[in-house]
C-alpha atoms as a PDB file:
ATOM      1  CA  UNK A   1      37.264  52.838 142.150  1.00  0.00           C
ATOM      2  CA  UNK A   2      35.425  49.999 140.633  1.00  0.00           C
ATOM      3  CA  UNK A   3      35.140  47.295 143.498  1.00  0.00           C
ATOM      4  CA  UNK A   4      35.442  44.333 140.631  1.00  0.00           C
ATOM      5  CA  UNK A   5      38.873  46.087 139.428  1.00  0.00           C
ATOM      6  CA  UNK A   6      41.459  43.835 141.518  1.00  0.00           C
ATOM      7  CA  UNK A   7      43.892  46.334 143.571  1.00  0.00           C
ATOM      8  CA  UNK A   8      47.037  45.389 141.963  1.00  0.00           C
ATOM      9  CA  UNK A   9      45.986  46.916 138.121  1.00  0.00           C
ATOM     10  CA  UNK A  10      45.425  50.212 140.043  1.00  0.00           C
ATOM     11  CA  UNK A  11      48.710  50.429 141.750  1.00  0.00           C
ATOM     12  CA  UNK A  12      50.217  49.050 138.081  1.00  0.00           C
ATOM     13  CA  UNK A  13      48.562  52.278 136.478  1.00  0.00           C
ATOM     14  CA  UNK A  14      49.576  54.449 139.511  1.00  0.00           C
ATOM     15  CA  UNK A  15      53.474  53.308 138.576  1.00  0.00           C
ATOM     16  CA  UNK A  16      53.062  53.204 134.867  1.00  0.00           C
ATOM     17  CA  UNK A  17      51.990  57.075 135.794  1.00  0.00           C
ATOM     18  CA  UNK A  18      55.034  57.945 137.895  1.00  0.00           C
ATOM     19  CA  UNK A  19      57.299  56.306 135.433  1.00  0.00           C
ATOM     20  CA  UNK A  20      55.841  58.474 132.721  1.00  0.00           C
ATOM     21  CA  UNK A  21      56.090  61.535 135.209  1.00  0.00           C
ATOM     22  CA  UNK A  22      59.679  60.678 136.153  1.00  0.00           C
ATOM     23  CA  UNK A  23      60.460  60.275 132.329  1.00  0.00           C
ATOM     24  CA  UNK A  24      59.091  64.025 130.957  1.00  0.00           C
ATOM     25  CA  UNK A  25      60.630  65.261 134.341  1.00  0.00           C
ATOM     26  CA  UNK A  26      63.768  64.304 132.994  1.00  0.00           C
ATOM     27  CA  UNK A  27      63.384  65.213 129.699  1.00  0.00           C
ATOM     28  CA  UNK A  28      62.358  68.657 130.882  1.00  0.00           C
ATOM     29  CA  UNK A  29      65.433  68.841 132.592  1.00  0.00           C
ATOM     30  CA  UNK A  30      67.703  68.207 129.713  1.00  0.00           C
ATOM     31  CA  UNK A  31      65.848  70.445 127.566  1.00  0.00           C
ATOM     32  CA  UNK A  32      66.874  73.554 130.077  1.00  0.00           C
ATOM     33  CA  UNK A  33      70.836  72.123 130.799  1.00  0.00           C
ATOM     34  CA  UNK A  34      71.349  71.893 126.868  1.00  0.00           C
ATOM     35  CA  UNK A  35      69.159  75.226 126.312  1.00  0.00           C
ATOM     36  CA  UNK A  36      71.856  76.900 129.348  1.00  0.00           C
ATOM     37  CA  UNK A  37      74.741  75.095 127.670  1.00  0.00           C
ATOM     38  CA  UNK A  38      73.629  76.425 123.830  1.00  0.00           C
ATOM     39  CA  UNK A  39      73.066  79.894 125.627  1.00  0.00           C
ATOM     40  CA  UNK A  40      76.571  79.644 127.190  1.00  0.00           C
ATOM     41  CA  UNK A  41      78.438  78.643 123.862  1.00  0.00           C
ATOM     42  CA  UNK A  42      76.660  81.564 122.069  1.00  0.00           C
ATOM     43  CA  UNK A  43      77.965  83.918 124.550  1.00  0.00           C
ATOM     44  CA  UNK A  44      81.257  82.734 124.295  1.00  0.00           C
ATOM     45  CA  UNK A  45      81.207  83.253 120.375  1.00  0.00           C
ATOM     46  CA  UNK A  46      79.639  86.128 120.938  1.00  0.00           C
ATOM     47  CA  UNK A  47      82.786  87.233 123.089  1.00  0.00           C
ATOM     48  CA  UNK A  48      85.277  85.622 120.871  1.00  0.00           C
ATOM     49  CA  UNK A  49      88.157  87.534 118.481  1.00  0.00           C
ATOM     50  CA  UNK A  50      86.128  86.294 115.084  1.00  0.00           C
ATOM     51  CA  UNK A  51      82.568  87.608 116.093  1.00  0.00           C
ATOM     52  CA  UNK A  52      84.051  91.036 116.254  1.00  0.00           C
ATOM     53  CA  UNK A  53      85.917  90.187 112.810  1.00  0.00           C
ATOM     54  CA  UNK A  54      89.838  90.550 115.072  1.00  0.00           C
ATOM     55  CA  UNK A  55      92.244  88.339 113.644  1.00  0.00           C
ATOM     56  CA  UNK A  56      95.623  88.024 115.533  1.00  0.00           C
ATOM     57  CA  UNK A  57      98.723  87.180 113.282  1.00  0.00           C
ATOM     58  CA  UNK A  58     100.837  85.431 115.921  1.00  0.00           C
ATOM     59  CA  UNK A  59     103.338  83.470 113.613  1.00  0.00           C
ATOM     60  CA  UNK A  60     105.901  84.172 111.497  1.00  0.00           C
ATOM     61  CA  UNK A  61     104.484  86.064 108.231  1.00  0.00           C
ATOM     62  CA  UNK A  62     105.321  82.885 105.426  1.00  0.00           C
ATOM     63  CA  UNK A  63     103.458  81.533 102.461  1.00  0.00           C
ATOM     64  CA  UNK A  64     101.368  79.458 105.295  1.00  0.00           C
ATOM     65  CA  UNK A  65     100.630  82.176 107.858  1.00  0.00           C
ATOM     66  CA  UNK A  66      99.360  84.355 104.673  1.00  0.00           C
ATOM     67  CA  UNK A  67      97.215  82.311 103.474  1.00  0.00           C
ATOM     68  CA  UNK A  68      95.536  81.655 106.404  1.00  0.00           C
ATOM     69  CA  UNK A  69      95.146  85.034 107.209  1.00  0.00           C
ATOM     70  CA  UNK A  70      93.781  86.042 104.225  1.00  0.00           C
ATOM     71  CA  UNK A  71      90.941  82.897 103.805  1.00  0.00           C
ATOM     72  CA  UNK A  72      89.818  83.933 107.348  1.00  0.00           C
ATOM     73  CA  UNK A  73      89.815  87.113 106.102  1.00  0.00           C
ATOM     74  CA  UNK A  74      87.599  86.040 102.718  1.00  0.00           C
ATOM     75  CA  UNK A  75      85.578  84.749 105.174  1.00  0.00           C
ATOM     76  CA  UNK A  76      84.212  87.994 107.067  1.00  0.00           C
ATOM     77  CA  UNK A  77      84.299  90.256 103.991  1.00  0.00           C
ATOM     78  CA  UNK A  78      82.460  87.842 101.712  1.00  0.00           C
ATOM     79  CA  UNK A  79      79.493  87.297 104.791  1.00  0.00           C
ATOM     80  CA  UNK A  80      79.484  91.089 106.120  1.00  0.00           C
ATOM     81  CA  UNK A  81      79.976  93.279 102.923  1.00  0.00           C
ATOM     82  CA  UNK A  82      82.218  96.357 104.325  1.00  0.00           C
ATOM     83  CA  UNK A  83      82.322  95.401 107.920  1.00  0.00           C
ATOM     84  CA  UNK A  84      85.135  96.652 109.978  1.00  0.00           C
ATOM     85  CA  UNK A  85      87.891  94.123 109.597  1.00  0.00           C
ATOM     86  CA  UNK A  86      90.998  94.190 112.630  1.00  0.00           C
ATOM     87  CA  UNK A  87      93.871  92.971 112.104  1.00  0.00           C
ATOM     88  CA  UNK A  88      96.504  92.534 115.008  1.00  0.00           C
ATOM     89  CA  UNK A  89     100.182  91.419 114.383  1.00  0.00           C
ATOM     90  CA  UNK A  90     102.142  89.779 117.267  1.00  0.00           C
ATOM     91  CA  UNK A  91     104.970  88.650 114.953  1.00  0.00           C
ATOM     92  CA  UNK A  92     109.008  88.507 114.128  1.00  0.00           C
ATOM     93  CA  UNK A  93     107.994  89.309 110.055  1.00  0.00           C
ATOM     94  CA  UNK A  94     109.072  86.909 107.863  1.00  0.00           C
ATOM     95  CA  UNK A  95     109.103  86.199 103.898  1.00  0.00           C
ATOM     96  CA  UNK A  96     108.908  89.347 101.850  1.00  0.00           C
ATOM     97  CA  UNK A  97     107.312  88.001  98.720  1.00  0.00           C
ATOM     98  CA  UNK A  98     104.271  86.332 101.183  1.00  0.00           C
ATOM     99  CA  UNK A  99     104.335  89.504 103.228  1.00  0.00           C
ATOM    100  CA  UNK A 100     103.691  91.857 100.051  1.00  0.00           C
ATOM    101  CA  UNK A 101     100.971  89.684  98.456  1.00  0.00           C
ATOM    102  CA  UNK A 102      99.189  89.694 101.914  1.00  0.00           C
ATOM    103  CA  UNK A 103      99.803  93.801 101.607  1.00  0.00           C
ATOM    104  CA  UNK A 104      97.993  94.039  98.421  1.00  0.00           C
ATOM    105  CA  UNK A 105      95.121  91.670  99.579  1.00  0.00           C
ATOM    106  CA  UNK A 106      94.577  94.171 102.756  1.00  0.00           C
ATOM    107  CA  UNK A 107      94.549  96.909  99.900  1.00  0.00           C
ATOM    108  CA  UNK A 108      91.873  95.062  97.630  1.00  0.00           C
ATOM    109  CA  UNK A 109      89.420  94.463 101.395  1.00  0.00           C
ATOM    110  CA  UNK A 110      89.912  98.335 101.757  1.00  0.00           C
ATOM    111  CA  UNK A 111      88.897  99.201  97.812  1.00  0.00           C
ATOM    112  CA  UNK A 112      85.922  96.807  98.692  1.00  0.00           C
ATOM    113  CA  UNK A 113      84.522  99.541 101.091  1.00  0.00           C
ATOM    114  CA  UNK A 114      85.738  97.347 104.858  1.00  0.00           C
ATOM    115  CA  UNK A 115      87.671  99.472 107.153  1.00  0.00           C
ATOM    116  CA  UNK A 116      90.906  98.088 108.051  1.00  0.00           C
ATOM    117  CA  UNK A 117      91.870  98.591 111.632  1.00  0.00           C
ATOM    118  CA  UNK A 118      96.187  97.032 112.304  1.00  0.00           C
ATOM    119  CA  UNK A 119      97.886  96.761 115.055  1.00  0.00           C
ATOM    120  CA  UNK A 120     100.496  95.288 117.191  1.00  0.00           C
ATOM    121  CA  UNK A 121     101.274  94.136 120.502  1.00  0.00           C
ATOM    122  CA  UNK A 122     104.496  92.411 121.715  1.00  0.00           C
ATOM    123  CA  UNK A 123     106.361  93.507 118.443  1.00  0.00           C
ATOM    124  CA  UNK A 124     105.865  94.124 114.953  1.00  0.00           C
ATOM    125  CA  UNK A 125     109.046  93.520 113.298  1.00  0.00           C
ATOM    126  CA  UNK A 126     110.586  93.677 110.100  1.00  0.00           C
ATOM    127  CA  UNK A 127     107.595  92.452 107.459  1.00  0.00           C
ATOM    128  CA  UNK A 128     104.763  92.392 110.468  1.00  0.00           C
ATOM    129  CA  UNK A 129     106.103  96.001 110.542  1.00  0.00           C
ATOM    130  CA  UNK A 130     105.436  96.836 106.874  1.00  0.00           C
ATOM    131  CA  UNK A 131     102.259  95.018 107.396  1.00  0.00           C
ATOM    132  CA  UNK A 132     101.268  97.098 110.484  1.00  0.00           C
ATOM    133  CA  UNK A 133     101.329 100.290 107.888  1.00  0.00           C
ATOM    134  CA  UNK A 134      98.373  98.904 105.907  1.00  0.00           C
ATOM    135  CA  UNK A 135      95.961 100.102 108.380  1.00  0.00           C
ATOM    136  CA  UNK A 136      93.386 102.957 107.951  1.00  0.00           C
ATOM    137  CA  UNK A 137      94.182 103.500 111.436  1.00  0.00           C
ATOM    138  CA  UNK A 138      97.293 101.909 113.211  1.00  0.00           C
ATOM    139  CA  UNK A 139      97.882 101.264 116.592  1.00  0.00           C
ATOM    140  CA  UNK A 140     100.620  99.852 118.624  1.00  0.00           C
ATOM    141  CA  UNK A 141     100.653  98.532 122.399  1.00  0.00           C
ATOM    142  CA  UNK A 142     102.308 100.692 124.907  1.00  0.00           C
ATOM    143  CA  UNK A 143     104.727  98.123 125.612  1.00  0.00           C
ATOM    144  CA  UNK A 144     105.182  96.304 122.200  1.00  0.00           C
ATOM    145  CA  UNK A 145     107.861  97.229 120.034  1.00  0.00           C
ATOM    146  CA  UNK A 146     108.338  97.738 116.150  1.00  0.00           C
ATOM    147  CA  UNK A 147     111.732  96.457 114.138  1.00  0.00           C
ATOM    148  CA  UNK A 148     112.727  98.492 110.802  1.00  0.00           C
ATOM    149  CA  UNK A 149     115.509  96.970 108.561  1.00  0.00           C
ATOM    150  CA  UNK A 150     116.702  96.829 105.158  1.00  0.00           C
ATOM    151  CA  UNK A 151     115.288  93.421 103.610  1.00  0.00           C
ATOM    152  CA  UNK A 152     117.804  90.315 103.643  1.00  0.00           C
ATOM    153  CA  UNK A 153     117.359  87.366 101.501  1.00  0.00           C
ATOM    154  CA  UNK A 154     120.319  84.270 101.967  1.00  0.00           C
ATOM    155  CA  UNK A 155     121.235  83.864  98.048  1.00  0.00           C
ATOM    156  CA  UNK A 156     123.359  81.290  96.383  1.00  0.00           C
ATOM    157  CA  UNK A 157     124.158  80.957  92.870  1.00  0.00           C
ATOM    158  CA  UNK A 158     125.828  82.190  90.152  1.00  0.00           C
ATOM    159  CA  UNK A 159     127.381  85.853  90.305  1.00  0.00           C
ATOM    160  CA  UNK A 160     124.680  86.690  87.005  1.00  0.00           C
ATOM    161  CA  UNK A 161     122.051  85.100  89.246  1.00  0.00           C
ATOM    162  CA  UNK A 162     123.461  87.049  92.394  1.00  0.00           C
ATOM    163  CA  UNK A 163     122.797  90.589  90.212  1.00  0.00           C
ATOM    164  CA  UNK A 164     119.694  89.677  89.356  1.00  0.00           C
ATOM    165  CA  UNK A 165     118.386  89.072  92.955  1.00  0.00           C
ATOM    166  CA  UNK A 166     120.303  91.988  94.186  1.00  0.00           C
ATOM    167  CA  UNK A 167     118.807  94.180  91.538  1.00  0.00           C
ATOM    168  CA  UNK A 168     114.954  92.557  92.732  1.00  0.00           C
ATOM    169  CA  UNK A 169     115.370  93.013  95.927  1.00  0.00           C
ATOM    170  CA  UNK A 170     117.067  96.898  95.238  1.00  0.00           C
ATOM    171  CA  UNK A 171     113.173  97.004  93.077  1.00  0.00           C
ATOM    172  CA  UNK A 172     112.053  95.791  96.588  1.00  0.00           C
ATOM    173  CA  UNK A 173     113.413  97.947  99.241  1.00  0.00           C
ATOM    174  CA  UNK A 174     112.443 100.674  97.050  1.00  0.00           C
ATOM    175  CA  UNK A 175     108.816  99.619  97.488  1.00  0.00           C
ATOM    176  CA  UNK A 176     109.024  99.230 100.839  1.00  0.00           C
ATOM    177  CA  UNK A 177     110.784 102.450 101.684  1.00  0.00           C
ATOM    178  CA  UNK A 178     108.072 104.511  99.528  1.00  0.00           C
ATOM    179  CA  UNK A 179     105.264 102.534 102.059  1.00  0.00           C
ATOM    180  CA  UNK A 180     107.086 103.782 104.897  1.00  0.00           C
ATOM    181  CA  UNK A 181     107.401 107.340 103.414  1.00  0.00           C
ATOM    182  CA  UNK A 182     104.052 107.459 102.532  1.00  0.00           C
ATOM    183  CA  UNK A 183     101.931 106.494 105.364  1.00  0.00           C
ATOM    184  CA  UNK A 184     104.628 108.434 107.942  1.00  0.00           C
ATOM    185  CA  UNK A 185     104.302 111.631 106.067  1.00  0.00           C
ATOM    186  CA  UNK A 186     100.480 111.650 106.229  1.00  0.00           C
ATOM    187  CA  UNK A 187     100.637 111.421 110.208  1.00  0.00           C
ATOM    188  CA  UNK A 188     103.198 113.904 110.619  1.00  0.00           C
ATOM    189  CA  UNK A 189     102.817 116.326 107.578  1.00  0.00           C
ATOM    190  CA  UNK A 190     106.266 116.449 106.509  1.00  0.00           C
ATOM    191  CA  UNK A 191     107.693 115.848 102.704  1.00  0.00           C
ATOM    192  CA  UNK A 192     107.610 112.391 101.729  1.00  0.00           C
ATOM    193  CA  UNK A 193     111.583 112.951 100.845  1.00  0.00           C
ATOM    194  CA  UNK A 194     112.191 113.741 104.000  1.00  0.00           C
ATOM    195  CA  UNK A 195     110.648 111.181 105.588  1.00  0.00           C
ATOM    196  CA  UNK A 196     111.929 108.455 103.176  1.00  0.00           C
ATOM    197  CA  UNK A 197     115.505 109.567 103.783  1.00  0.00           C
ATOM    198  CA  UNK A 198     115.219 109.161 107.783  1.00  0.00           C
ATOM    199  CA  UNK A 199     114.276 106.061 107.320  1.00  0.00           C
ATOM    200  CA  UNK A 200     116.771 105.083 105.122  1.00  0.00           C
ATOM    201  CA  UNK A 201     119.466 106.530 107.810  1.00  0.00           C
ATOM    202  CA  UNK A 202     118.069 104.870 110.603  1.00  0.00           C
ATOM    203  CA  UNK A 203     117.911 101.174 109.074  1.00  0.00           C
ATOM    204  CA  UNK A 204     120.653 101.038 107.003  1.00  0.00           C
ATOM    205  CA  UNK A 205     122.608  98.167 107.646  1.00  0.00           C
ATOM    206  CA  UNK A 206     121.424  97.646 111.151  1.00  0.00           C
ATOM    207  CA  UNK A 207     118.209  96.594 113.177  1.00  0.00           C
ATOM    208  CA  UNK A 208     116.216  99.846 114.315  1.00  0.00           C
ATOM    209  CA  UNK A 209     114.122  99.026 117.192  1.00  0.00           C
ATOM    210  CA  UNK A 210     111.485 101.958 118.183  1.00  0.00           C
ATOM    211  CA  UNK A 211     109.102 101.815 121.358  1.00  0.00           C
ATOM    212  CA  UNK A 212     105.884 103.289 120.728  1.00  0.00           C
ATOM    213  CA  UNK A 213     106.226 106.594 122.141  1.00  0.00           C
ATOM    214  CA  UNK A 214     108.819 106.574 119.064  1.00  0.00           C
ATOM    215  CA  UNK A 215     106.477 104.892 116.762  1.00  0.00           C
ATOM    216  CA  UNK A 216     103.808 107.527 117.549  1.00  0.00           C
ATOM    217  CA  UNK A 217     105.963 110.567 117.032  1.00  0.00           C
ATOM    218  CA  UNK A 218     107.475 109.333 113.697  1.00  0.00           C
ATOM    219  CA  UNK A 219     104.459 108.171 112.285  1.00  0.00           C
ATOM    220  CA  UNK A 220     104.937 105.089 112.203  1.00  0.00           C
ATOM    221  CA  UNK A 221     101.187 104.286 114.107  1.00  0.00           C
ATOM    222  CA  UNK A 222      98.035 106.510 114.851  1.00  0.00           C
ATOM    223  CA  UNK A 223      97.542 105.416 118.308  1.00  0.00           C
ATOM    224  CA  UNK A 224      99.074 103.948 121.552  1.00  0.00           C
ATOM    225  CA  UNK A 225      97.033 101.728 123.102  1.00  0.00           C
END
């Protein structure tokens, strides 16, 4: 210590010090809270439905719903060419003519080369039903519940304009029975016919609710879950 220095610019440097101390002690300590808290949100996206490419189709299946289904979907198969894409319905169906563009989109992510996993829990019912069938493998929850019925639309109009719609949606049940047909006969290795025509019995002209021990043995899913 120089003996000329006067005692108070020492103990001024010896604060000035601390301060600076105190200050990158600090800043050291933020550093590792928002390094813990960047760590922490990573795990949680890390542990979230979209990491893992899982959407969950909880509404009503509408022009909306679709849409936003199918730009999440864009989403994953346009970053992760033929990653594994789930899809999990939770839903009371809905519009037909949203419901069977959002079946051909799931068809064009499958011709892409992405695995499409579907399935339900709560219910699939009516369209969220139809929906459930675009799977390459289809599961159901052991408690959740599927609803098959004939397509209803309310119409008003003319009685030319009431053929015509009757006639569409006639064009439109069709399509929808040959799904069923289809996808059940491949699970169960009966005739497509036969198939077709129990399903026709079963929903004609009422609601046909099936559990999935049901669901399993018609066909109707791969898996319970």
């Amino acid at each position: 210590m120089d003996a000329q220095t006067p005692d108070y610019v020492y103990l001024a440097q010896k604060r000035k010090l601390e301060a600076e101390a105190t200050f990158y002690e600090e800043q050291a300590r933020k550093e590792r809270v928002e390094a813990a808290m960047a760590e922490r949100k990573w795990n949680d996206i890390q542990a979230g439905d979209p990491y893992h490419r899982v959407y969950r189709f909880t509404q009503a299946v509408g022009e909306k719903s679709a849409k936003e289904c199918i730009d999440q979907l864009n989403l994953w198969r346009r970053q992760e060419p033929g990653c594994e894409i789930e899809v999990i319905f939770s839903s009371p169906g809905g519009d037909v003519v949203s419901g069977m563009a959002l079946w051909d989109y799931f068809n064009d992510v499958k011709k892409e080369g992405h695995r499409l996993i579907t399935g339900s829990q709560g219910y699939a019912a009516s369209m969220a039903g139809i929906l459930l069938q675009a799977g390459d493998v289809r599961w159901i929850g052991r408690e959740s519940y599927m609803l098959i019925h004939e397509i209803s639309a309310g119409m008003m109009g003319s009685f030319g304009e009431l053929e015509d719609r009757m006639k569409w949606m006639e064009k439109v049940q069709e399509r929808i029975l040959d799904i069923f047909a289809v996808r059940c006969a491949r699970a169960t290795n009966e005739s497509i016919p036969v198939v077709r025509k129990r399903i026709e019995k079963n929903w004609k002209r009422t609601d046909w609710w099936i559990d999935s021990t049901e669901a399993l043995r018609l066909g109707l899913v791969d898996e319970v879950h």
